[in-house]
C-alpha atoms as a PDB file:
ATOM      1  CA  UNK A   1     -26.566  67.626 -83.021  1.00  0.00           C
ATOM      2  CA  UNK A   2     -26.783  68.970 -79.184  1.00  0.00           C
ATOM      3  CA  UNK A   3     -28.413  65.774 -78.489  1.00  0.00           C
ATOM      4  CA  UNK A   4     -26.361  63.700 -79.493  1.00  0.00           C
ATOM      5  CA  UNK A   5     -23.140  65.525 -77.224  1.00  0.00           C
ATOM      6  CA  UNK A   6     -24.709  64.009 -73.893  1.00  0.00           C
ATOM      7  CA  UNK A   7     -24.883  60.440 -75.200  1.00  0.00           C
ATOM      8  CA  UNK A   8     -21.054  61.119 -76.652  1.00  0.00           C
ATOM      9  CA  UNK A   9     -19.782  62.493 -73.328  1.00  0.00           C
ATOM     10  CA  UNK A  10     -21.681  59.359 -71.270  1.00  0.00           C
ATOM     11  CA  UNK A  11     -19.454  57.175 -73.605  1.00  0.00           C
ATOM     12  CA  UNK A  12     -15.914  58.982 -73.249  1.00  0.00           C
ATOM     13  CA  UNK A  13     -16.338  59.031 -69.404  1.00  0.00           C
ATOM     14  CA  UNK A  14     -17.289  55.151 -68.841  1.00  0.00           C
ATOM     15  CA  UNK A  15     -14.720  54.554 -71.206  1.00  0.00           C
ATOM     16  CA  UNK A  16     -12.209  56.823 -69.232  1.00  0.00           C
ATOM     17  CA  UNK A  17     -13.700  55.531 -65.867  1.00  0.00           C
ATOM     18  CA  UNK A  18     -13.390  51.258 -67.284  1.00  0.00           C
ATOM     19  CA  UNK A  19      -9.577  52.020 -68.046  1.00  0.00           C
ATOM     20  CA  UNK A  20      -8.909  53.699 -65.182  1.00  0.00           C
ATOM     21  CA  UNK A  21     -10.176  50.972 -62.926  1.00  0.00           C
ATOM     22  CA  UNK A  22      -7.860  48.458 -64.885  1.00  0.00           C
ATOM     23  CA  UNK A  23      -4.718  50.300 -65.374  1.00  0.00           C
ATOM     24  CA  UNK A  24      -5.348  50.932 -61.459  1.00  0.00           C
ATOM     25  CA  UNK A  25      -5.947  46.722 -61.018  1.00  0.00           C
ATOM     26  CA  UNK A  26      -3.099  45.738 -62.955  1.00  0.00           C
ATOM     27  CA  UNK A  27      -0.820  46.597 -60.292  1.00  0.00           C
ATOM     28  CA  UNK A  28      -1.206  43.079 -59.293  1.00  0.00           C
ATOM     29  CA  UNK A  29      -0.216  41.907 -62.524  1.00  0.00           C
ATOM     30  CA  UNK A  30       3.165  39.826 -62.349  1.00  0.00           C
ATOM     31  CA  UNK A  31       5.521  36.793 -61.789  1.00  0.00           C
ATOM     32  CA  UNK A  32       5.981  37.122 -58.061  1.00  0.00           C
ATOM     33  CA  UNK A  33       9.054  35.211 -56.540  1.00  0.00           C
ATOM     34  CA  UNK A  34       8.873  34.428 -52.535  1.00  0.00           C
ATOM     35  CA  UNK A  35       9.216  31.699 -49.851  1.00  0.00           C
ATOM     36  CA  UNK A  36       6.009  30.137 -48.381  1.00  0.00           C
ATOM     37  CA  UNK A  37       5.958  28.993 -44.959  1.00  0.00           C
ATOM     38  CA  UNK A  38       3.876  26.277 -43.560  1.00  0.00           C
ATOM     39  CA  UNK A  39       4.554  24.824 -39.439  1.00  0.00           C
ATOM     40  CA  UNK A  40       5.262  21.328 -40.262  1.00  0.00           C
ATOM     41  CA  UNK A  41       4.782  18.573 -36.878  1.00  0.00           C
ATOM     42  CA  UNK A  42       7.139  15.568 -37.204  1.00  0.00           C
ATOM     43  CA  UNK A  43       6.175  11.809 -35.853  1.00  0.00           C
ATOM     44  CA  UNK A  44       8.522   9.434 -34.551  1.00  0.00           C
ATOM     45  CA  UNK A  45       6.791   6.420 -33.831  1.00  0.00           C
ATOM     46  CA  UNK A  46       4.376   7.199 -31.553  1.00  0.00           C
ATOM     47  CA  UNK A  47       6.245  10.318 -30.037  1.00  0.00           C
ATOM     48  CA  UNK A  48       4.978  13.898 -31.676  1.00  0.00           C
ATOM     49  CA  UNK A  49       7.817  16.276 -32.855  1.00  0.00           C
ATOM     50  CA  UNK A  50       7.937  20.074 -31.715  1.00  0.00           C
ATOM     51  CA  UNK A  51       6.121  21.977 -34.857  1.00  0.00           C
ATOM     52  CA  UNK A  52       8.921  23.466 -36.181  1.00  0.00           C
ATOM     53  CA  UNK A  53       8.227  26.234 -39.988  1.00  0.00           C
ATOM     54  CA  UNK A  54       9.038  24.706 -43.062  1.00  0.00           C
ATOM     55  CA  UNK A  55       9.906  27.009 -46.332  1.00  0.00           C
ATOM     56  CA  UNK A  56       9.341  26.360 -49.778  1.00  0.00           C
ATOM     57  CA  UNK A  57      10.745  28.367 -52.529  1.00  0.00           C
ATOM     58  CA  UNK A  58       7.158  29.682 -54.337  1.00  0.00           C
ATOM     59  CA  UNK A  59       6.144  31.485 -57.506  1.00  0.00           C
ATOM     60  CA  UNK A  60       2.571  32.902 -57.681  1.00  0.00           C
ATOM     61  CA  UNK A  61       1.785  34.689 -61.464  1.00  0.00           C
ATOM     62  CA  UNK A  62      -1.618  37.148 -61.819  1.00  0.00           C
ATOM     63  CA  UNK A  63      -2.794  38.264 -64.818  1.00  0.00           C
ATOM     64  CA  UNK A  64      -6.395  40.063 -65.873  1.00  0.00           C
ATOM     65  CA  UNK A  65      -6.013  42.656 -63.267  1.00  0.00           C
ATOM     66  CA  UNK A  66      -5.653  40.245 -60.471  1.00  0.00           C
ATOM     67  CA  UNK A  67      -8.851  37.717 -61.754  1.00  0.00           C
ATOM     68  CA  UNK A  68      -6.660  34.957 -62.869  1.00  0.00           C
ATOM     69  CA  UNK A  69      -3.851  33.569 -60.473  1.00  0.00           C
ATOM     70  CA  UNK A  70      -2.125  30.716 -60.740  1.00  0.00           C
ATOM     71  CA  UNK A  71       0.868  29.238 -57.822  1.00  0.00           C
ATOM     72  CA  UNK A  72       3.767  27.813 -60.032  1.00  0.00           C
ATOM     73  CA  UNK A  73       5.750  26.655 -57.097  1.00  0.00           C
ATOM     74  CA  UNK A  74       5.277  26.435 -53.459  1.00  0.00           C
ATOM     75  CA  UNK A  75       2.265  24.871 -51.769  1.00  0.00           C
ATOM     76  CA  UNK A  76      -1.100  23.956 -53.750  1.00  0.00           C
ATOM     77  CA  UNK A  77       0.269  24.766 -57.337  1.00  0.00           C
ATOM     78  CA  UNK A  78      -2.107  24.681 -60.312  1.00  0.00           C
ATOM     79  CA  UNK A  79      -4.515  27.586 -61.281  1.00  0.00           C
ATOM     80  CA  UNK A  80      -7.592  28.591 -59.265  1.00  0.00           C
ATOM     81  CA  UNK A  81     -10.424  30.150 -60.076  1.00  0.00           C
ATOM     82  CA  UNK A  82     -11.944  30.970 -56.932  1.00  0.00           C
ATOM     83  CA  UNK A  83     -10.728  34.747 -57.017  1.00  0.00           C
ATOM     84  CA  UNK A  84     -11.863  37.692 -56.274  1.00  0.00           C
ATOM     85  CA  UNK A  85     -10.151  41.325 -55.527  1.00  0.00           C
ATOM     86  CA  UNK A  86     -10.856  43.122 -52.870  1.00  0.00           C
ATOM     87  CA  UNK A  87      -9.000  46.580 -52.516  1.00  0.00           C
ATOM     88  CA  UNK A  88      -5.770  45.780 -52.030  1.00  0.00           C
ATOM     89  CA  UNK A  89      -6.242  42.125 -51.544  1.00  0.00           C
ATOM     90  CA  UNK A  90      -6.714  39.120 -53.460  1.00  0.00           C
ATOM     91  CA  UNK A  91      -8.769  36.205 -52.213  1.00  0.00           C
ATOM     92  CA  UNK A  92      -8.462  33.061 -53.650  1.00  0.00           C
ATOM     93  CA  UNK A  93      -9.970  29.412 -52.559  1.00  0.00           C
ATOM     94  CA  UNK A  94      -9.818  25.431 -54.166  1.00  0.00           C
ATOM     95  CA  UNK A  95     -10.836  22.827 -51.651  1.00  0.00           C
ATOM     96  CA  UNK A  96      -9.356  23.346 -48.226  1.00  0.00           C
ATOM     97  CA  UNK A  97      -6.552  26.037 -50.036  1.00  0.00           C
ATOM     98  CA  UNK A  98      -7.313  29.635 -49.398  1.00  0.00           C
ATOM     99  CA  UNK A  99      -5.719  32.175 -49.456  1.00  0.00           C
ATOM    100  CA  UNK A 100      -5.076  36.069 -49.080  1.00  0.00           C
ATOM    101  CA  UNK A 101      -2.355  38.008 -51.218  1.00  0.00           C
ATOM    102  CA  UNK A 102      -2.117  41.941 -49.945  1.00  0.00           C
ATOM    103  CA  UNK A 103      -0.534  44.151 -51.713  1.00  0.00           C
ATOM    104  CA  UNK A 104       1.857  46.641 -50.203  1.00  0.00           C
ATOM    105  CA  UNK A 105       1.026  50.312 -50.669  1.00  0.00           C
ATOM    106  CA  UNK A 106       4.337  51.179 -52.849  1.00  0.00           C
ATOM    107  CA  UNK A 107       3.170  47.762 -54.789  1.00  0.00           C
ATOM    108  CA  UNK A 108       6.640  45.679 -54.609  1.00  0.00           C
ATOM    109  CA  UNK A 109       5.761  43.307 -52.201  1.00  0.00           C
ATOM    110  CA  UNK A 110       3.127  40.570 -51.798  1.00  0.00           C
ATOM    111  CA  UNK A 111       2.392  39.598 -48.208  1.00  0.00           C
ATOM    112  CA  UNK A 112       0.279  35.817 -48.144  1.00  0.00           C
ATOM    113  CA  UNK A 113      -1.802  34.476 -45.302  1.00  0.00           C
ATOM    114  CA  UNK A 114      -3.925  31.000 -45.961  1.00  0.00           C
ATOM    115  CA  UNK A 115      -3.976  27.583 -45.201  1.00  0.00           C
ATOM    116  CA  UNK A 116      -2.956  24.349 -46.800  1.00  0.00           C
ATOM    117  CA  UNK A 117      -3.771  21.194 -46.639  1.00  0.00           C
ATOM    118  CA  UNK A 118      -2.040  19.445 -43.717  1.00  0.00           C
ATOM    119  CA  UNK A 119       0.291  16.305 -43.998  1.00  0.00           C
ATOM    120  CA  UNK A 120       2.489  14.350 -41.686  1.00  0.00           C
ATOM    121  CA  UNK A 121       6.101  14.223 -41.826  1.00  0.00           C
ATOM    122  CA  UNK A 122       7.448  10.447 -40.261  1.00  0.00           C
ATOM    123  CA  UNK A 123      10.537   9.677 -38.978  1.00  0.00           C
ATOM    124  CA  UNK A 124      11.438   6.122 -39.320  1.00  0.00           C
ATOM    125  CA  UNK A 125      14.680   4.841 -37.438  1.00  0.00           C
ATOM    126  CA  UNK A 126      16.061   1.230 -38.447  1.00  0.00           C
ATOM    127  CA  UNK A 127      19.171  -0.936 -37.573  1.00  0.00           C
ATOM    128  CA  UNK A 128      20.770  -3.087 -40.392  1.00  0.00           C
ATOM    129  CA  UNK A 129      23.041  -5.057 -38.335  1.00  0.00           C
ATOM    130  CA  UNK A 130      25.592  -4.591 -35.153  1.00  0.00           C
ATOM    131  CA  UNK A 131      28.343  -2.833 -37.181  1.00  0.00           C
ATOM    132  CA  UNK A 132      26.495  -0.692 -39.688  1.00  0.00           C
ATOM    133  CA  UNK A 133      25.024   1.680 -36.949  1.00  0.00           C
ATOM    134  CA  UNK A 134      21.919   3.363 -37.210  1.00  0.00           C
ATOM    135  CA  UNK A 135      20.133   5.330 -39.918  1.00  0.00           C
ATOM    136  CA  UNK A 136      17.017   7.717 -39.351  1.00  0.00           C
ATOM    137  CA  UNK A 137      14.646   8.240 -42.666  1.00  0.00           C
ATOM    138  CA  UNK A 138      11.794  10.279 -43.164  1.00  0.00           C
ATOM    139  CA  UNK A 139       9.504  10.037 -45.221  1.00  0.00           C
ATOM    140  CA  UNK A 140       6.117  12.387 -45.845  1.00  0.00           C
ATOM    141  CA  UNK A 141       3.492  10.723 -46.471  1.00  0.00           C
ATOM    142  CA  UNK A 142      -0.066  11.541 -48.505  1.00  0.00           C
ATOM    143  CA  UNK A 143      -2.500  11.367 -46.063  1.00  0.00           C
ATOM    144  CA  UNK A 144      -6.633  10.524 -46.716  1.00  0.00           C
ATOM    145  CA  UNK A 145      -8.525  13.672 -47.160  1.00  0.00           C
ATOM    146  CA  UNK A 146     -10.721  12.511 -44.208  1.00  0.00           C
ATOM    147  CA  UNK A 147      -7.812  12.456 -41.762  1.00  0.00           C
ATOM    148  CA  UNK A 148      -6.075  15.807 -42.928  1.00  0.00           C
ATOM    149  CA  UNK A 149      -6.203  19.185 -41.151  1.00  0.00           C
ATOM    150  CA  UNK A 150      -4.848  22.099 -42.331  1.00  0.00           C
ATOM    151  CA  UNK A 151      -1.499  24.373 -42.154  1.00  0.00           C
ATOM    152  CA  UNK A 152      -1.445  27.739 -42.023  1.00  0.00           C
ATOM    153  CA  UNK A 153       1.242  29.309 -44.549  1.00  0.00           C
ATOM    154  CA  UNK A 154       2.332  32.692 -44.709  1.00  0.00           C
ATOM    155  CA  UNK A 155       4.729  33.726 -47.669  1.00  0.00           C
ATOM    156  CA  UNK A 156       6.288  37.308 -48.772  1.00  0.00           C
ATOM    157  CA  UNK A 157       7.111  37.915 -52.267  1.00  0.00           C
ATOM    158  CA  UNK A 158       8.596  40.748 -54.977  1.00  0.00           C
ATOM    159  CA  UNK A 159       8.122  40.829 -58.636  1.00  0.00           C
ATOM    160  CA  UNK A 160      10.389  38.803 -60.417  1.00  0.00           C
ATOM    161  CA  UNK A 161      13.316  40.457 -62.853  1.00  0.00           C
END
């Protein structure tokens, strides 16, 4: 019977240690509700724009003590599953998308650093006729992987209620 309490004990501390390890990584666990913001550069013909920040309303959910993220809205949505946790960071990665989620210490706020892909926002000015004036469209356009660079976005976000 005495040999058997050292095996029993082994089991009730890796037990105690496994769920004490993911109650402690579920802190990232969430719907998380923020604005992203990527420096956009605008082209008017052949003249380049000032880059000026663009936002984007974003919503980033985490579940599995931080293993499985997925960006609902905001910049590369969909579901990666490139991620790994590291202390109080999550790192996640698909294609030229990365990206870095830190956790604050009182854990209500998610601070984001990464990049996107880049695109190109056009500004296209036309006349249709003497009396109508003149009317400025833009229009962003997909641009071939080969030609694309990418944006850095940074984004700030609290748990949804």
């Amino acid at each position: 019977m005495n040999t058997k309490l050292p095996l029993i004990a082994s089991i009730a501390a890796v037990a105690l240690l496994r769920s004490t390890t993911l109650a402690a990584e579920n802190r990232f666990d969430g719907i998380w509700v923020g604005t992203e913001t990527v420096m956009m550069q605008e082209f008017h013909g052949t003249l380049r724009g000032e880059k000026s920040p663009r936002n984007t309303p974003a919503k980033i959910v985490i579940a599995q003590g931080g293993t499985v993220l997925g960006v609902l809205e905001g910049y590369g949505p969909g579901r990666y599953n490139d991620v790994k946790l590291v202390g109080n960071t999550i790192v996640f990665q698909a294609g030229i998308r990365t990206g870095q989620l830190s956790l604050s210490a009182d854990g209500r706020t998610l601070m984001e650093r990464g990049t996107v892909p880049g695109s190109i926002l056009l500004g296209v000015g036309a006349r249709h006729g003497a009396l109508s004036g003149h009317e400025t469209k833009s229009q962003e356009l997909d641009i071939p992987q080969s030609a694309k660079s990418a944006a850095a976005v940074t984004g700030t976000f609290h748990r949804e209620k």
